[in-house]
N, C-alpha and C. Protein backbone atom coordinates (compact mmCIF):
# COMPACT_ATOMS: atom_id res chain seq x y z
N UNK A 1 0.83 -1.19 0.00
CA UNK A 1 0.00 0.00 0.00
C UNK A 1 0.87 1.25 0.00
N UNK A 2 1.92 1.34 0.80
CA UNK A 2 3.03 2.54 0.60
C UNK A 2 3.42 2.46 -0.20
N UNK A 3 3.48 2.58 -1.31
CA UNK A 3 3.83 2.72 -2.89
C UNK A 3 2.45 2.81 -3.68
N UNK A 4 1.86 2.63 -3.17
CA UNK A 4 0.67 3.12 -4.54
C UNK A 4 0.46 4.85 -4.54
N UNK A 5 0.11 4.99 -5.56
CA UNK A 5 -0.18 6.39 -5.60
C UNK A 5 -1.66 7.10 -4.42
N UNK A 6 -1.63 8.17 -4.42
CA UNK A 6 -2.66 8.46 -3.49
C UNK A 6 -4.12 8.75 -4.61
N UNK A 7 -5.08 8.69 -4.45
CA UNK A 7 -6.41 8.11 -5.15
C UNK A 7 -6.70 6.85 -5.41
N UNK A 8 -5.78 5.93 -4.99
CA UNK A 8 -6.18 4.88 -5.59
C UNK A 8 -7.05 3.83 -4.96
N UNK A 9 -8.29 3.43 -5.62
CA UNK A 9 -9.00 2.58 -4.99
C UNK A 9 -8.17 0.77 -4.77
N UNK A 10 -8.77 0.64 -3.34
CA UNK A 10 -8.20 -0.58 -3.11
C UNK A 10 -9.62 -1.78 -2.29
N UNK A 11 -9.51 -3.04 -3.01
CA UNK A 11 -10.39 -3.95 -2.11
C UNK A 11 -9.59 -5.08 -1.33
N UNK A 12 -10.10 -5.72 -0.23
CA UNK A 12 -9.93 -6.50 0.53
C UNK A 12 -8.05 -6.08 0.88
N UNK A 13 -8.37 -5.18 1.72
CA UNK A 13 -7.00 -4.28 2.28
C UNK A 13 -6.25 -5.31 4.06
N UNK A 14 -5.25 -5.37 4.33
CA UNK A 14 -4.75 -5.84 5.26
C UNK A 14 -4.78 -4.81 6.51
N UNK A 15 -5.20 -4.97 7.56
CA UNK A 15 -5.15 -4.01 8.67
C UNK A 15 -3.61 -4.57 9.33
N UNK A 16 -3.46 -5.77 9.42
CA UNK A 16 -2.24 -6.02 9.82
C UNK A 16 -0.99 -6.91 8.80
N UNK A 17 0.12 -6.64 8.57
CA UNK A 17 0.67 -7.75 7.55
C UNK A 17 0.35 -9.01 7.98
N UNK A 18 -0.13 -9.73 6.44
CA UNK A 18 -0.58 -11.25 7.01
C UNK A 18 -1.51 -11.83 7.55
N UNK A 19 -2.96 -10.90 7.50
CA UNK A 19 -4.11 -11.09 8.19
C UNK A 19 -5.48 -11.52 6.95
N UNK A 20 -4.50 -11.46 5.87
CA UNK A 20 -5.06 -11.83 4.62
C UNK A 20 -6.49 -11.18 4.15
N UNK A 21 -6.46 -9.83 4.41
CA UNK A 21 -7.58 -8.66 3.98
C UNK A 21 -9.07 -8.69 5.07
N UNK A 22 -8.95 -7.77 5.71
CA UNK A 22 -9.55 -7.78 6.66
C UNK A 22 -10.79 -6.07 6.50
N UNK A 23 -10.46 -5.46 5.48
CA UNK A 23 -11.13 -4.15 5.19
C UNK A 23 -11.33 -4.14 3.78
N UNK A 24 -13.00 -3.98 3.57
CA UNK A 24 -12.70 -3.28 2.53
C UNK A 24 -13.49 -5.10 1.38
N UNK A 25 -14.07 -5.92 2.36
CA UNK A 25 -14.27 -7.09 1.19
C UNK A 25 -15.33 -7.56 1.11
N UNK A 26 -16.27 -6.73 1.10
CA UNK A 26 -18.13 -7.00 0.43
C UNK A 26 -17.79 -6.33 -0.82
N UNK A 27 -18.68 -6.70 -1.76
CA UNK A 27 -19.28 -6.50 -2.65
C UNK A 27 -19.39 -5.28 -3.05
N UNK A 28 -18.65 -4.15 -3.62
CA UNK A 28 -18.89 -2.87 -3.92
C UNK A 28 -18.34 -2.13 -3.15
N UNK A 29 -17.90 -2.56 -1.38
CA UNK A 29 -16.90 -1.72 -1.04
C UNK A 29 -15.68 -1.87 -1.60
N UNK A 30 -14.70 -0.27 -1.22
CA UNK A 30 -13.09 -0.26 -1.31
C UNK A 30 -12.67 1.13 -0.83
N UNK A 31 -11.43 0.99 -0.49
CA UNK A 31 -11.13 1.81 0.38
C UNK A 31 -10.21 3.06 -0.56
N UNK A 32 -9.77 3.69 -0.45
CA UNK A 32 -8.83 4.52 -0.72
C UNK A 32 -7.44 5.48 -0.48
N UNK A 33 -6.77 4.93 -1.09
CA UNK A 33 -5.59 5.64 -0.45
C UNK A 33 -5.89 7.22 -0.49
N UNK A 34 -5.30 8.15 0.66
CA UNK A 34 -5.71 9.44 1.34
C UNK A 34 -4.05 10.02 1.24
N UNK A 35 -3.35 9.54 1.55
CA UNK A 35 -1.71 9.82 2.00
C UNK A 35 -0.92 9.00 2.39
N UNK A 36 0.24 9.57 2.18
CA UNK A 36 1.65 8.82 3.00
C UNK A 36 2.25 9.42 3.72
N UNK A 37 2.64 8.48 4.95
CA UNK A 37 3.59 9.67 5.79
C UNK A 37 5.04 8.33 5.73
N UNK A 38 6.03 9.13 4.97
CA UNK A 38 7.12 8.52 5.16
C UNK A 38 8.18 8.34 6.26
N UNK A 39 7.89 9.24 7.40
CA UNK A 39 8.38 9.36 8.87
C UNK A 39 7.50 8.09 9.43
N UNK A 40 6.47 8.10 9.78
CA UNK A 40 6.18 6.66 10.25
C UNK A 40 6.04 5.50 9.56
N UNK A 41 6.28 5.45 8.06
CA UNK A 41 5.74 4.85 6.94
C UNK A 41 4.59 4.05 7.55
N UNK A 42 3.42 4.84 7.55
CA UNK A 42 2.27 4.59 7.33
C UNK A 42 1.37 5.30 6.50
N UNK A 43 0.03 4.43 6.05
CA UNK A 43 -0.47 5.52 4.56
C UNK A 43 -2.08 5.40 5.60
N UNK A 44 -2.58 6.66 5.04
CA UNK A 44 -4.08 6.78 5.36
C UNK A 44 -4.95 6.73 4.39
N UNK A 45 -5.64 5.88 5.10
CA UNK A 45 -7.26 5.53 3.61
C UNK A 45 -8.39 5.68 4.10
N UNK A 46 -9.07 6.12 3.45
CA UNK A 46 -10.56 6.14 3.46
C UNK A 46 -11.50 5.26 3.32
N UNK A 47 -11.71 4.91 4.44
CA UNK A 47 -13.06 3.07 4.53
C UNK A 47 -14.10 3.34 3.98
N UNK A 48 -14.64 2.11 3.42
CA UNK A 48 -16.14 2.51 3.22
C UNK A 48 -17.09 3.21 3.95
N UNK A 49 -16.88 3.13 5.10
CA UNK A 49 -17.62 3.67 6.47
C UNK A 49 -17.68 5.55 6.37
N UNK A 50 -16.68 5.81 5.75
CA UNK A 50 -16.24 7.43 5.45
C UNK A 50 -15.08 7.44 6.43
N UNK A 51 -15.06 6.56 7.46
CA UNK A 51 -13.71 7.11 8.47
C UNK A 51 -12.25 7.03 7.75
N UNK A 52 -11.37 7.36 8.59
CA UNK A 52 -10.00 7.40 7.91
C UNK A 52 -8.66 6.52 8.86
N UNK A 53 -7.97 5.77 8.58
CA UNK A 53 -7.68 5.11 8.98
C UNK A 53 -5.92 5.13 8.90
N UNK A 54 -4.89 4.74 9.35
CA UNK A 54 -3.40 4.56 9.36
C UNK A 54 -3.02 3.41 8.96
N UNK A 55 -2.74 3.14 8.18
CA UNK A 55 -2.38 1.64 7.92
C UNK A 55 -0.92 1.45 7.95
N UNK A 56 -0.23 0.55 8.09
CA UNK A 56 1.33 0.24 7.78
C UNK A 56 1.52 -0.32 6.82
């Protein structure tokens, strides 16, 4: 996910490495990349829910 560009829609997203997609995997949802912060390398996306989230 830290390497994709920011807009980009994403489905069935990992909240943790290795949890094998845990956000983001009904039918018509997907989430979106929002930003990167390269100091914590973590990126923020936008859930289906509208909230915003930190991912690693």
């Amino acid at each position: 996910v830290g390497s994709m560009p920011e807009g980009t829609v994403i489905c069935s997203l990992e909240e943790k490495t290795g949890d094998r997609g845990k956000i983001a995997r009904a039918s018509g949802n997907f989430a979106t990349v929002i930003a990167h912060n390269p100091d914590t390398k973590r990126t923020r996306v936008k859930l289906p829910s509208g909230s915003k989230k930190a991912i690693p």
